[in-house]
PDB file of N, CA and C in Angstrom:
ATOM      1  N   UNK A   1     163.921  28.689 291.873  1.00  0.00           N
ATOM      2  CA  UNK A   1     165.054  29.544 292.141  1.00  0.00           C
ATOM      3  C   UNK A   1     165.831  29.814 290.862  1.00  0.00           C
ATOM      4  N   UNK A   2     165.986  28.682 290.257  1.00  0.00           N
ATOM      5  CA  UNK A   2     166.726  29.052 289.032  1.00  0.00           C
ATOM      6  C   UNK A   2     166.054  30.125 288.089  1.00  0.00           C
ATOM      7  N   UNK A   3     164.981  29.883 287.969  1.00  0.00           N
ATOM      8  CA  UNK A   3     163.931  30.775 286.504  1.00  0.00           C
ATOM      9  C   UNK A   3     164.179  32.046 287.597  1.00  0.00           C
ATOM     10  N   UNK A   4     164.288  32.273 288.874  1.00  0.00           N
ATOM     11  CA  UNK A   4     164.491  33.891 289.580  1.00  0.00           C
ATOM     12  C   UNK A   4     165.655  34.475 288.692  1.00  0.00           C
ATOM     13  N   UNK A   5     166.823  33.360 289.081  1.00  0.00           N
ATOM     14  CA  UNK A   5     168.397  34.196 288.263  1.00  0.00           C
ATOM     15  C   UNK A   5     167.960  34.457 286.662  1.00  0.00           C
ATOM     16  N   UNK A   6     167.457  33.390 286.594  1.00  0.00           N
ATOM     17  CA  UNK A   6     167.374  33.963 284.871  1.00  0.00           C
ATOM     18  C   UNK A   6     166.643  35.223 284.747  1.00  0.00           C
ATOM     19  N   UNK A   7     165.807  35.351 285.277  1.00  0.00           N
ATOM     20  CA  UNK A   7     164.691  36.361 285.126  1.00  0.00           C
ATOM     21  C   UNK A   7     165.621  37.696 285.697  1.00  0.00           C
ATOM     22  N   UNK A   8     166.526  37.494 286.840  1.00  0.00           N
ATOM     23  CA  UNK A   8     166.934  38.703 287.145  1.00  0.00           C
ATOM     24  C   UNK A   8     168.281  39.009 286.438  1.00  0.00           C
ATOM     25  N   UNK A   9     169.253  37.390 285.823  1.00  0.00           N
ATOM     26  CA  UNK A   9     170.130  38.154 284.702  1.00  0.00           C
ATOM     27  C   UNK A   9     169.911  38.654 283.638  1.00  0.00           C
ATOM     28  N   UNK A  10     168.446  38.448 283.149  1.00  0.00           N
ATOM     29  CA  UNK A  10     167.852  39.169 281.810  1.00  0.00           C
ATOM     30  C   UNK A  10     167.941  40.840 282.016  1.00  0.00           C
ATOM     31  N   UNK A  11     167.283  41.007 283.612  1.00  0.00           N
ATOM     32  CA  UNK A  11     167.078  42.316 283.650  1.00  0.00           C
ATOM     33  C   UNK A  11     168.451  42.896 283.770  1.00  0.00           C
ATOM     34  N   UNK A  12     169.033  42.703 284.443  1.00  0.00           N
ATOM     35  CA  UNK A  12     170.757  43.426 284.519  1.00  0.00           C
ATOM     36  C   UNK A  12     171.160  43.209 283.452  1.00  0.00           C
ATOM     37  N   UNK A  13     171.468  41.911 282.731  1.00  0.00           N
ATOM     38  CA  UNK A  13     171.567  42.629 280.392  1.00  0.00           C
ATOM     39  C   UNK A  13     171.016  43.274 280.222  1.00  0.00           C
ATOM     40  N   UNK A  14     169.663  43.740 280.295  1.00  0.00           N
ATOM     41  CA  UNK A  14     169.076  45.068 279.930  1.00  0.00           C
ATOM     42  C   UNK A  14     169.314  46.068 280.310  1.00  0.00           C
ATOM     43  N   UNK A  15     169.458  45.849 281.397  1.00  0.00           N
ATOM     44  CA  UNK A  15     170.380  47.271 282.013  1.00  0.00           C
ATOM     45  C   UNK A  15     171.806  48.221 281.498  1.00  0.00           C
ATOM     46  N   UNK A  16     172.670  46.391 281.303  1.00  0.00           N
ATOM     47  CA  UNK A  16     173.841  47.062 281.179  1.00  0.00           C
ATOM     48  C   UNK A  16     173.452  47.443 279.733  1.00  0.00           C
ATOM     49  N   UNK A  17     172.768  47.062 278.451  1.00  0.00           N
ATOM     50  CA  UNK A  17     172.633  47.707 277.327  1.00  0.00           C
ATOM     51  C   UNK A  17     171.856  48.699 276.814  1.00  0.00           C
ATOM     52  N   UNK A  18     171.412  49.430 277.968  1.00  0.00           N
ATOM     53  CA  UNK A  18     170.777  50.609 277.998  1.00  0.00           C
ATOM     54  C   UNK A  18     171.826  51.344 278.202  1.00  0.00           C
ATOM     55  N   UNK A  19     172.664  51.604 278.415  1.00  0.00           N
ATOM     56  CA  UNK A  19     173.824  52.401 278.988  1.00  0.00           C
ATOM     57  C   UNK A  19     174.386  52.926 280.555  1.00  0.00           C
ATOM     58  N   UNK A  20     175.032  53.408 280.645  1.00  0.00           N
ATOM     59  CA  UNK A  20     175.454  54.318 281.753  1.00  0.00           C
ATOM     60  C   UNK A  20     175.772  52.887 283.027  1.00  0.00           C
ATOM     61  N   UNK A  21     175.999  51.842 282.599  1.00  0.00           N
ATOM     62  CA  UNK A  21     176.498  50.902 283.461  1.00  0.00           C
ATOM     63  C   UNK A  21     178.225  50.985 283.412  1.00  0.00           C
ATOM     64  N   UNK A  22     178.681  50.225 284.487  1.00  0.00           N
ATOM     65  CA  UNK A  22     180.600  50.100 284.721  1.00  0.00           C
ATOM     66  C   UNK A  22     180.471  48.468 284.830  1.00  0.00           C
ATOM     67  N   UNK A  23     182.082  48.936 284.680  1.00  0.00           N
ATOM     68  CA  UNK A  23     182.115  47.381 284.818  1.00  0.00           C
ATOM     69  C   UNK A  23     181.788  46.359 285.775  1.00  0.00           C
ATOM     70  N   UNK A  24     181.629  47.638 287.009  1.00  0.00           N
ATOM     71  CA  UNK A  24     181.359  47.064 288.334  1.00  0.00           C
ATOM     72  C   UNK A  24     179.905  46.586 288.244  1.00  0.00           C
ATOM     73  N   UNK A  25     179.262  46.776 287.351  1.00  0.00           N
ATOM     74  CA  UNK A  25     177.852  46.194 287.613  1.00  0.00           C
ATOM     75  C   UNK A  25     177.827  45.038 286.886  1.00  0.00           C
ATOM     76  N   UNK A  26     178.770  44.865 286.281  1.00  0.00           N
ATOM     77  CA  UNK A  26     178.613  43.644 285.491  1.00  0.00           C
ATOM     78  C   UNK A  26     178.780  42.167 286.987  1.00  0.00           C
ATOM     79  N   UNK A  27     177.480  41.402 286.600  1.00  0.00           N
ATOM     80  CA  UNK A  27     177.553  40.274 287.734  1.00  0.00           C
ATOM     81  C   UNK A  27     178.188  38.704 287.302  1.00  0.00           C
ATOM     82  N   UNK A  28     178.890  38.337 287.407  1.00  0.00           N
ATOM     83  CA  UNK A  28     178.875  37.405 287.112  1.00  0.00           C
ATOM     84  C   UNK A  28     178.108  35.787 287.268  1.00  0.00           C
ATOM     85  N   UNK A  29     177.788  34.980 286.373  1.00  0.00           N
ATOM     86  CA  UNK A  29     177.001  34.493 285.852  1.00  0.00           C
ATOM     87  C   UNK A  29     176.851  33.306 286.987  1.00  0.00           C
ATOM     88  N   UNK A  30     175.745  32.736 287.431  1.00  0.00           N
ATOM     89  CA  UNK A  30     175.686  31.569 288.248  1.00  0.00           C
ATOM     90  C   UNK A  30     176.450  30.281 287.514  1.00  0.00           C
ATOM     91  N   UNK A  31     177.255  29.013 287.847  1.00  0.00           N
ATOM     92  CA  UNK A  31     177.505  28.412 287.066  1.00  0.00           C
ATOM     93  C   UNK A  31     176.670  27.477 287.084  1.00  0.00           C
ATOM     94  N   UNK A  32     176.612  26.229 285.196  1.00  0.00           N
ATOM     95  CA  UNK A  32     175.458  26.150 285.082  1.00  0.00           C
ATOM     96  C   UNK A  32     176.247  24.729 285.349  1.00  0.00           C
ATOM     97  N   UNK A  33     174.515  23.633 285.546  1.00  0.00           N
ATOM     98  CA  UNK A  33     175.021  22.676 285.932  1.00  0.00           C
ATOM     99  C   UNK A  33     175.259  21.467 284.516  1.00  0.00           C
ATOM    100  N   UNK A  34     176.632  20.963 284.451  1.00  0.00           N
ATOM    101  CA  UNK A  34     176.890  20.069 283.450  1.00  0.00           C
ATOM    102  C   UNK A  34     175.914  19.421 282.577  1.00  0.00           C
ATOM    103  N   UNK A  35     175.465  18.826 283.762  1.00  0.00           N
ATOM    104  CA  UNK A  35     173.420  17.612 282.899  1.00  0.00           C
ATOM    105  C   UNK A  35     173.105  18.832 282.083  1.00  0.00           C
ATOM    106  N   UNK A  36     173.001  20.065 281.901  1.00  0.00           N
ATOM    107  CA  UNK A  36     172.005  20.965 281.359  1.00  0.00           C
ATOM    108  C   UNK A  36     171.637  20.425 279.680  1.00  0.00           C
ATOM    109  N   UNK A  37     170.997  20.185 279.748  1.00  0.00           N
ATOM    110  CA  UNK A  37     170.937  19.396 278.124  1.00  0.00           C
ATOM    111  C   UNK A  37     169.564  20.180 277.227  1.00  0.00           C
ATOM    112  N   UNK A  38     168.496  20.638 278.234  1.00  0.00           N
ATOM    113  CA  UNK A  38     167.736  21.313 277.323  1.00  0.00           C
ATOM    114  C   UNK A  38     168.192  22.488 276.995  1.00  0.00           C
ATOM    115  N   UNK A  39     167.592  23.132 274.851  1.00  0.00           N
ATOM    116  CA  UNK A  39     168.272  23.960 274.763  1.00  0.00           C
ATOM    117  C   UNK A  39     167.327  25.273 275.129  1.00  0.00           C
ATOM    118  N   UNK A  40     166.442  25.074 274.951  1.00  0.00           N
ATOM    119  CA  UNK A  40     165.869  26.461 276.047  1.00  0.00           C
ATOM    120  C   UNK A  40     166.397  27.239 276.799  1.00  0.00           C
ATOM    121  N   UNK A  41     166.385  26.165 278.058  1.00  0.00           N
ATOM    122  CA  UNK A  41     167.128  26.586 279.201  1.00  0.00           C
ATOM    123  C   UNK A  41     168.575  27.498 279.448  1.00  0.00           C
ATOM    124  N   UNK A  42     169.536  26.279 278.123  1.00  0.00           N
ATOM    125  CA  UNK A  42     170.481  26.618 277.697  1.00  0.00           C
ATOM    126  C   UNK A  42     170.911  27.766 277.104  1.00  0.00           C
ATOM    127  N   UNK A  43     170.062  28.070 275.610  1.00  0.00           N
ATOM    128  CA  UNK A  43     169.706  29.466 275.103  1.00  0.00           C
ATOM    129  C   UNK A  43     169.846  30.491 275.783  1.00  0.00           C
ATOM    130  N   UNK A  44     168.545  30.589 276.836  1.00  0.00           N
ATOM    131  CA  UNK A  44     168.773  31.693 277.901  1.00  0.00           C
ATOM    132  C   UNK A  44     170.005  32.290 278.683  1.00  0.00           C
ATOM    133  N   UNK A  45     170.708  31.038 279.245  1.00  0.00           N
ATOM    134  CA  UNK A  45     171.902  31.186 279.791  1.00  0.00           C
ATOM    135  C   UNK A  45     173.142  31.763 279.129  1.00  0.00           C
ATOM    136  N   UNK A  46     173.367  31.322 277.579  1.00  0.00           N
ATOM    137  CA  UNK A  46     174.051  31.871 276.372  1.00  0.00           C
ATOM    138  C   UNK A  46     173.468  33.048 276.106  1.00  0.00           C
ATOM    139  N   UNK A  47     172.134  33.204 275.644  1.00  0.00           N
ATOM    140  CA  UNK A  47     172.292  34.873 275.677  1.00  0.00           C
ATOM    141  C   UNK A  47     172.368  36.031 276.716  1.00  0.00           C
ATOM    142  N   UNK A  48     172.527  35.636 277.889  1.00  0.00           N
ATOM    143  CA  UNK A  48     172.796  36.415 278.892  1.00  0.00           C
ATOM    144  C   UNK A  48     174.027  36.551 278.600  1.00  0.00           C
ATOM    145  N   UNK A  49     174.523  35.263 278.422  1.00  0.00           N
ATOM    146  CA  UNK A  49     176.656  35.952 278.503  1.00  0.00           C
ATOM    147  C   UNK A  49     176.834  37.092 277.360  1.00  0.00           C
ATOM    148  N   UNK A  50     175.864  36.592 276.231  1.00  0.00           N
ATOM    149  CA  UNK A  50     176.264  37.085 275.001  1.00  0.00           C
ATOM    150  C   UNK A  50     175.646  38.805 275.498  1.00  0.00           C
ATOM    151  N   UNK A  51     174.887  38.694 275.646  1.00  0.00           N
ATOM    152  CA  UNK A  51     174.186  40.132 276.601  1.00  0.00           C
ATOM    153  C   UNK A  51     175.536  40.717 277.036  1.00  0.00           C
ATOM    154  N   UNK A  52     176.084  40.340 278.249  1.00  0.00           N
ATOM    155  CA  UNK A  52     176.927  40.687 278.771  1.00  0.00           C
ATOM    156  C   UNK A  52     177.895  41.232 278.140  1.00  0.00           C
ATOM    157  N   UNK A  53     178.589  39.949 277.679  1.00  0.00           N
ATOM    158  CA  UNK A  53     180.106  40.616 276.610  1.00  0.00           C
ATOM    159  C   UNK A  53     179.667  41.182 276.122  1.00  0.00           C
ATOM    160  N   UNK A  54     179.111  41.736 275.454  1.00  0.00           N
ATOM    161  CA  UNK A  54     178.519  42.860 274.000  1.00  0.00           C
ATOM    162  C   UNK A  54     178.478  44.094 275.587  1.00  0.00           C
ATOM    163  N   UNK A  55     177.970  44.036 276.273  1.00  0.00           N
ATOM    164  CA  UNK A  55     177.727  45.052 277.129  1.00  0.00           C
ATOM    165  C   UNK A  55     179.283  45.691 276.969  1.00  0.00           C
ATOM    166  N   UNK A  56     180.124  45.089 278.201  1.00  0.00           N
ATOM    167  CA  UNK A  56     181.322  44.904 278.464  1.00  0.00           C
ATOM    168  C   UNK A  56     182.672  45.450 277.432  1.00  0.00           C
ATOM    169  N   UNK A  57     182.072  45.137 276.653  1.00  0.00           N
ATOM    170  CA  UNK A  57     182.885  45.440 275.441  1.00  0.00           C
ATOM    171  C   UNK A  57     182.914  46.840 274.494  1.00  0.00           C
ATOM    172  N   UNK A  58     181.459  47.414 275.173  1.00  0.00           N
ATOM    173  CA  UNK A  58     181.455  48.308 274.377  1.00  0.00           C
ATOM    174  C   UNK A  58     181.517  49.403 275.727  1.00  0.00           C
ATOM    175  N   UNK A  59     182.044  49.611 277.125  1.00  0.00           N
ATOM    176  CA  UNK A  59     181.957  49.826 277.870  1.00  0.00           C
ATOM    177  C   UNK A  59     183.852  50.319 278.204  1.00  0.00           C
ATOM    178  N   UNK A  60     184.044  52.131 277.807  1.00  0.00           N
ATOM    179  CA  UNK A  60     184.782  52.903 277.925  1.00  0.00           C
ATOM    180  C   UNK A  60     186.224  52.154 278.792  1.00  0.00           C
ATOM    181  N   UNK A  61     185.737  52.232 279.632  1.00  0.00           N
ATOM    182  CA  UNK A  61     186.482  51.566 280.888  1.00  0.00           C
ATOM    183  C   UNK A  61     187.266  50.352 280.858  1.00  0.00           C
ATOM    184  N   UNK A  62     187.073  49.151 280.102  1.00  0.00           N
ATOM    185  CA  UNK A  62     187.258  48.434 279.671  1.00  0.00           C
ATOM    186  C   UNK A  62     187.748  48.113 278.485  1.00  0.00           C
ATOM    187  N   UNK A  63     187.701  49.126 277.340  1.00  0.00           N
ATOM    188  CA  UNK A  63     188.075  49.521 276.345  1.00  0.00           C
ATOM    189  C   UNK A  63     189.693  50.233 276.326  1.00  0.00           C
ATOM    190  N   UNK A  64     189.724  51.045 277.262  1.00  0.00           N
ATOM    191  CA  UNK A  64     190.842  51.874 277.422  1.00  0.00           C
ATOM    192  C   UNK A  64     191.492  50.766 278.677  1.00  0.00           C
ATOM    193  N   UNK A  65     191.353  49.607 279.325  1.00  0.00           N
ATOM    194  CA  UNK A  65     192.138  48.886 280.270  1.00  0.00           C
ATOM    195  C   UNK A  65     193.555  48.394 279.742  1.00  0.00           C
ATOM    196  N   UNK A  66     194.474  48.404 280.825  1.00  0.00           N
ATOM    197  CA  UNK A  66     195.865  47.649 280.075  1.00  0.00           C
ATOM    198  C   UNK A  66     195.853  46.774 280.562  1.00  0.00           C
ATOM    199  N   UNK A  67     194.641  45.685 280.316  1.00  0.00           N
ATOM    200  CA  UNK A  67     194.488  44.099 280.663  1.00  0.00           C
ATOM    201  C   UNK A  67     193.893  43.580 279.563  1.00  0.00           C
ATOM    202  N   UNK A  68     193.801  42.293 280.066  1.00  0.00           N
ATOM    203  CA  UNK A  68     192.975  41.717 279.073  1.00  0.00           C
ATOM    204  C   UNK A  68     191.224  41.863 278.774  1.00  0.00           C
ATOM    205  N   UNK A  69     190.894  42.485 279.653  1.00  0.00           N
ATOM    206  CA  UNK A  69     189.585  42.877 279.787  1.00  0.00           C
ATOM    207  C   UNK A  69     188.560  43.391 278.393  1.00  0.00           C
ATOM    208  N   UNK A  70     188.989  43.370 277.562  1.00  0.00           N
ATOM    209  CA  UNK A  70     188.613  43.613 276.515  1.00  0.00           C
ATOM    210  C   UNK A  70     189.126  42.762 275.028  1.00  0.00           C
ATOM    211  N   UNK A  71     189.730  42.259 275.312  1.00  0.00           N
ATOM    212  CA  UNK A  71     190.065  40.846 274.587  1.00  0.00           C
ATOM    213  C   UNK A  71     188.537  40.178 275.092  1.00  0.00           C
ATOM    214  N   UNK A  72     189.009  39.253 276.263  1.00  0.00           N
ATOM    215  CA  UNK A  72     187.846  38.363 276.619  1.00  0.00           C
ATOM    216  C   UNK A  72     186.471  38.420 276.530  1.00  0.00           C
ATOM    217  N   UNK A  73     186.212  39.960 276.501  1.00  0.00           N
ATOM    218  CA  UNK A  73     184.842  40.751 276.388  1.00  0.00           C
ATOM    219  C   UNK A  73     184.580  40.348 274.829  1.00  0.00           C
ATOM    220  N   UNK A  74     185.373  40.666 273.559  1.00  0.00           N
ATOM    221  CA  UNK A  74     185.145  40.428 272.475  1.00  0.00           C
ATOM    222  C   UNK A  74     184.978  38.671 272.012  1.00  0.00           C
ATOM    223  N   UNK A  75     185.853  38.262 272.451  1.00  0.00           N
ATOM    224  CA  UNK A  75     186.219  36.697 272.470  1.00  0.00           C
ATOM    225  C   UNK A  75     185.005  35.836 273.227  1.00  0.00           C
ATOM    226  N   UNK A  76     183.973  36.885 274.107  1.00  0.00           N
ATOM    227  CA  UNK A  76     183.575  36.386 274.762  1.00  0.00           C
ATOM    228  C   UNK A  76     181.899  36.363 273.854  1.00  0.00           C
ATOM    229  N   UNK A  77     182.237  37.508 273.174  1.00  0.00           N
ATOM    230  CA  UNK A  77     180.973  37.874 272.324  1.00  0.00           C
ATOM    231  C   UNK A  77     180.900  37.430 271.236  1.00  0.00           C
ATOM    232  N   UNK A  78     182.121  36.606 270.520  1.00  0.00           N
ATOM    233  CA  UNK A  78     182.000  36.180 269.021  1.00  0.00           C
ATOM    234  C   UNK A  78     181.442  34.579 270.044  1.00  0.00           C
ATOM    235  N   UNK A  79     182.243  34.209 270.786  1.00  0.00           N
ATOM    236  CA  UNK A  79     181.862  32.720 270.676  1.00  0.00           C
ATOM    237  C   UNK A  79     180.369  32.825 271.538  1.00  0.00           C
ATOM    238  N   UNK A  80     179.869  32.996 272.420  1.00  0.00           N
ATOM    239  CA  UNK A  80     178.731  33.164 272.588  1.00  0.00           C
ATOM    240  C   UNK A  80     177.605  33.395 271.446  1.00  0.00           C
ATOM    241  N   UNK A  81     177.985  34.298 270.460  1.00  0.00           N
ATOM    242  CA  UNK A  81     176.928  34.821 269.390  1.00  0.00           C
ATOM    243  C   UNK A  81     177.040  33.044 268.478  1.00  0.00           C
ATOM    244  N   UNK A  82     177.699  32.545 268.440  1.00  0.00           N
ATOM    245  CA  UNK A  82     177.867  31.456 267.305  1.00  0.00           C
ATOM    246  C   UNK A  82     177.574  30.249 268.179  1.00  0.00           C
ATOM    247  N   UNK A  83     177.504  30.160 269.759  1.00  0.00           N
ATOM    248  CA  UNK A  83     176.353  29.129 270.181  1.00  0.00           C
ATOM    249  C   UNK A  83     174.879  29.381 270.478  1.00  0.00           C
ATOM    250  N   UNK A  84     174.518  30.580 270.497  1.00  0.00           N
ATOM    251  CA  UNK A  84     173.586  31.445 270.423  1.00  0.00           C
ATOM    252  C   UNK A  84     173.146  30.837 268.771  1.00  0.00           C
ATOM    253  N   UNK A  85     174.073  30.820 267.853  1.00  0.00           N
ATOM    254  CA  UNK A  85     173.551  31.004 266.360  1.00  0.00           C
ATOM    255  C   UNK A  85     172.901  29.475 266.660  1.00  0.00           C
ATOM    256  N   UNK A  86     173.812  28.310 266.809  1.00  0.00           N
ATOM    257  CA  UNK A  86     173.093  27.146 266.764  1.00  0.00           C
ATOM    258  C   UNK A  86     172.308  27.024 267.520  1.00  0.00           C
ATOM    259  N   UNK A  87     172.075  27.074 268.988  1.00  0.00           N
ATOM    260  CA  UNK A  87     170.860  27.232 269.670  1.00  0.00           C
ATOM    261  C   UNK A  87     169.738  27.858 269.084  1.00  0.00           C
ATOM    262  N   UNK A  88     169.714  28.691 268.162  1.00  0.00           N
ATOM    263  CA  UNK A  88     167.933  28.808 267.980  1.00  0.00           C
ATOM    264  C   UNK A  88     167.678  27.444 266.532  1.00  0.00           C
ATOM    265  N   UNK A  89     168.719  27.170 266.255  1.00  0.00           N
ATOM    266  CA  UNK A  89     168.122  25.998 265.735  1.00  0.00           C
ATOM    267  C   UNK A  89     167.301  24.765 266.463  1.00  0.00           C
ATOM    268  N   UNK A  90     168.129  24.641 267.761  1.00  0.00           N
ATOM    269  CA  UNK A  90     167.869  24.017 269.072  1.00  0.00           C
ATOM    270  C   UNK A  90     168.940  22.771 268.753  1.00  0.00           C
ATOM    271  N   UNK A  91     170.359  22.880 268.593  1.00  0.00           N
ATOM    272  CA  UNK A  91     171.362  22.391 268.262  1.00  0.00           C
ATOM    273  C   UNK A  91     171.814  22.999 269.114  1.00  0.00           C
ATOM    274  N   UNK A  92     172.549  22.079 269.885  1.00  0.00           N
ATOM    275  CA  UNK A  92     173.419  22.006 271.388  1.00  0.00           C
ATOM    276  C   UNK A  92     175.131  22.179 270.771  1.00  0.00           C
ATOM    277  N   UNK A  93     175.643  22.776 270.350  1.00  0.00           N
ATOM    278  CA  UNK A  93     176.906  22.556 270.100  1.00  0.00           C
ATOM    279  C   UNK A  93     178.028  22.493 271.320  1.00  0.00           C
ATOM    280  N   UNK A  94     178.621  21.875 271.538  1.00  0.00           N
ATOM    281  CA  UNK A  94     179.660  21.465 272.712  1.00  0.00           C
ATOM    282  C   UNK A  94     180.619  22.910 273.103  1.00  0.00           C
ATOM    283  N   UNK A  95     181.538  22.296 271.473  1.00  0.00           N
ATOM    284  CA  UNK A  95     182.851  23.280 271.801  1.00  0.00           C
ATOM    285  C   UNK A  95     182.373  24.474 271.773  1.00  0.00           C
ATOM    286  N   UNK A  96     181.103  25.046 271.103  1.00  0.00           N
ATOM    287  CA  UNK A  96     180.666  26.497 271.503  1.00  0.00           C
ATOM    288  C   UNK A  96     180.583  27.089 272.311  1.00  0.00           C
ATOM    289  N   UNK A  97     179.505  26.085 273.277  1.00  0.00           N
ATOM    290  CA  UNK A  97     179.235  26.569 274.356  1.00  0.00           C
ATOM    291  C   UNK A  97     180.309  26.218 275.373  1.00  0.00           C
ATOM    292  N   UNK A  98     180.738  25.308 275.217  1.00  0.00           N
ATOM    293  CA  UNK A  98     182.025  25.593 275.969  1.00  0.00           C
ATOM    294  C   UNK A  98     183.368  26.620 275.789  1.00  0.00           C
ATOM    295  N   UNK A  99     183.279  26.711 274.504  1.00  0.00           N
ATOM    296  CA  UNK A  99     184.210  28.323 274.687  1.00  0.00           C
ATOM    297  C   UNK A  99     183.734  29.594 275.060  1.00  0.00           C
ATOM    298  N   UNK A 100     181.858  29.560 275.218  1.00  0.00           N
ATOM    299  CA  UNK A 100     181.502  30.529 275.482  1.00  0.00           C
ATOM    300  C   UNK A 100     181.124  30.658 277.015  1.00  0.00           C
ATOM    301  N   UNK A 101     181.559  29.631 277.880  1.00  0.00           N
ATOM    302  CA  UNK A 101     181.719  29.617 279.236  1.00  0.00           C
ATOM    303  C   UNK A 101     183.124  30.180 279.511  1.00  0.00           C
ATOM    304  N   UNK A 102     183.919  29.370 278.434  1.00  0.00           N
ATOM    305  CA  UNK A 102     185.207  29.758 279.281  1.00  0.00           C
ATOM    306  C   UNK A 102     185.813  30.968 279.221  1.00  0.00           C
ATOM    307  N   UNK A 103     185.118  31.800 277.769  1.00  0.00           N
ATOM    308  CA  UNK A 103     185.572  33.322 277.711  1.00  0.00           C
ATOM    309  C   UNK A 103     185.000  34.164 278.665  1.00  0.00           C
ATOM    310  N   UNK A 104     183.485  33.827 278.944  1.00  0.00           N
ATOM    311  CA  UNK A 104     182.776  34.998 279.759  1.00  0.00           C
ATOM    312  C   UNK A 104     183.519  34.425 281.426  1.00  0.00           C
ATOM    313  N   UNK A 105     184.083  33.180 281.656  1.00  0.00           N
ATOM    314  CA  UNK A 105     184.784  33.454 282.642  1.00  0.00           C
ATOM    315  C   UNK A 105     186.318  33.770 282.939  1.00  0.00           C
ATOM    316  N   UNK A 106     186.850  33.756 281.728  1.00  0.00           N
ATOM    317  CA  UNK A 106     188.173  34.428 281.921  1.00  0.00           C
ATOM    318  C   UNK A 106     187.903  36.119 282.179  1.00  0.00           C
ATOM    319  N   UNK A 107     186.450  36.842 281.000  1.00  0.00           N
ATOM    320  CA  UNK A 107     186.148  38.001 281.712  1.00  0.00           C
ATOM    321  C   UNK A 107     185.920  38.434 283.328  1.00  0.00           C
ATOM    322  N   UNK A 108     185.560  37.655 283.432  1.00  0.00           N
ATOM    323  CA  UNK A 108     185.414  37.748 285.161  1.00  0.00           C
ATOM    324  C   UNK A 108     186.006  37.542 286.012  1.00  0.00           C
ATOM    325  N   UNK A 109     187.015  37.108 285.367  1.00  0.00           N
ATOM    326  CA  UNK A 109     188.508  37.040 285.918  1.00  0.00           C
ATOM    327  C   UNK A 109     188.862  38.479 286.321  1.00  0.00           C
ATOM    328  N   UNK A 110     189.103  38.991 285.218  1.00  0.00           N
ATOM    329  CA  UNK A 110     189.407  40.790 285.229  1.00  0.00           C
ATOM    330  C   UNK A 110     188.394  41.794 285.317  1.00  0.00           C
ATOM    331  N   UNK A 111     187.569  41.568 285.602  1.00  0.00           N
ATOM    332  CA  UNK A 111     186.224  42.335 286.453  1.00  0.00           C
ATOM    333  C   UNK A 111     186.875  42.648 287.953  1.00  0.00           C
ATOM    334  N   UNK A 112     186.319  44.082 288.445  1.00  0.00           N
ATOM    335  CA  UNK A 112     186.821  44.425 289.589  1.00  0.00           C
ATOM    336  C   UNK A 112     186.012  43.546 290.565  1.00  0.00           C
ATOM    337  N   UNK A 113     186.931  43.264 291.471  1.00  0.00           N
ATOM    338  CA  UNK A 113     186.647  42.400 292.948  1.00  0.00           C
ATOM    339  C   UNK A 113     184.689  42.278 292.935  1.00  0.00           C
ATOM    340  N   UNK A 114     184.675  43.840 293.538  1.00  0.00           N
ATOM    341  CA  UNK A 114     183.343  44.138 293.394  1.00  0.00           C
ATOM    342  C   UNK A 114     181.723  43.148 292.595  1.00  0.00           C
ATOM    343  N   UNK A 115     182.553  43.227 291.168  1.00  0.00           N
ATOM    344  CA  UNK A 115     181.598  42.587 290.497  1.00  0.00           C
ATOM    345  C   UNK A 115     181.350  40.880 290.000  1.00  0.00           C
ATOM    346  N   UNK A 116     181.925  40.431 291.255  1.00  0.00           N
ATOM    347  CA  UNK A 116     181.489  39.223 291.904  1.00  0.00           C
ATOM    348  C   UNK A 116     180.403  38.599 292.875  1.00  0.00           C
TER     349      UNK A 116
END
């Protein structure tokens, strides 16, 4: 079940970075479970967010919002890209990936209802 979500949040990042996606398609992310210790696994899960925010961010709608919705989108894409950076070393960094959970879920905070 799990390798399904991955396999099907890969395809919706691809989607949304092909274009012509809203914010409403943006899904938010299954949460992952604490033990997760391999970085493979891990990797995958980080570049989906990082997928995402980069989507999100460059996404009109969200750009022009008078929320925070585009803060978190960016915030969400620097720290993701820099546990992303140590992960292909296969270096687990903590506070990375933990700021890069907590930005892509403050984004989803301000994601419409919908894209839950």
């Amino acid at each position: 079940m799990r390798a399904s979500w991955m396999t099907a949040a890969a395809l919706a990042a691809s989607a949304l970075l092909a274009g012509g996606a809203s914010a409403r398609d943006i899904k938010a992310p299954a949460p992952v479970a604490a033990e997760t210790t391999d970085a493979r696994t891990l990797r995958t899960e980080i570049e989906w967010r990082l997928a995402a925010a980069i989507a999100a961010s460059k996404m009109a709608e969200i750009q022009r919002a008078e929320d925070s919705r585009f803060l978190w989108a960016n915030e969400a894409k620097a720290a993701c890209g820099i546990a992303d950076g140590f992960l292909k070393s296969n270096t687990i960094e903590p506070d990375s990936v933990g700021r890069c959970y907590a930005f892509t879920a403050q984004l989803y905070i301000w994601l419409p209802a919908t894209a839950a």
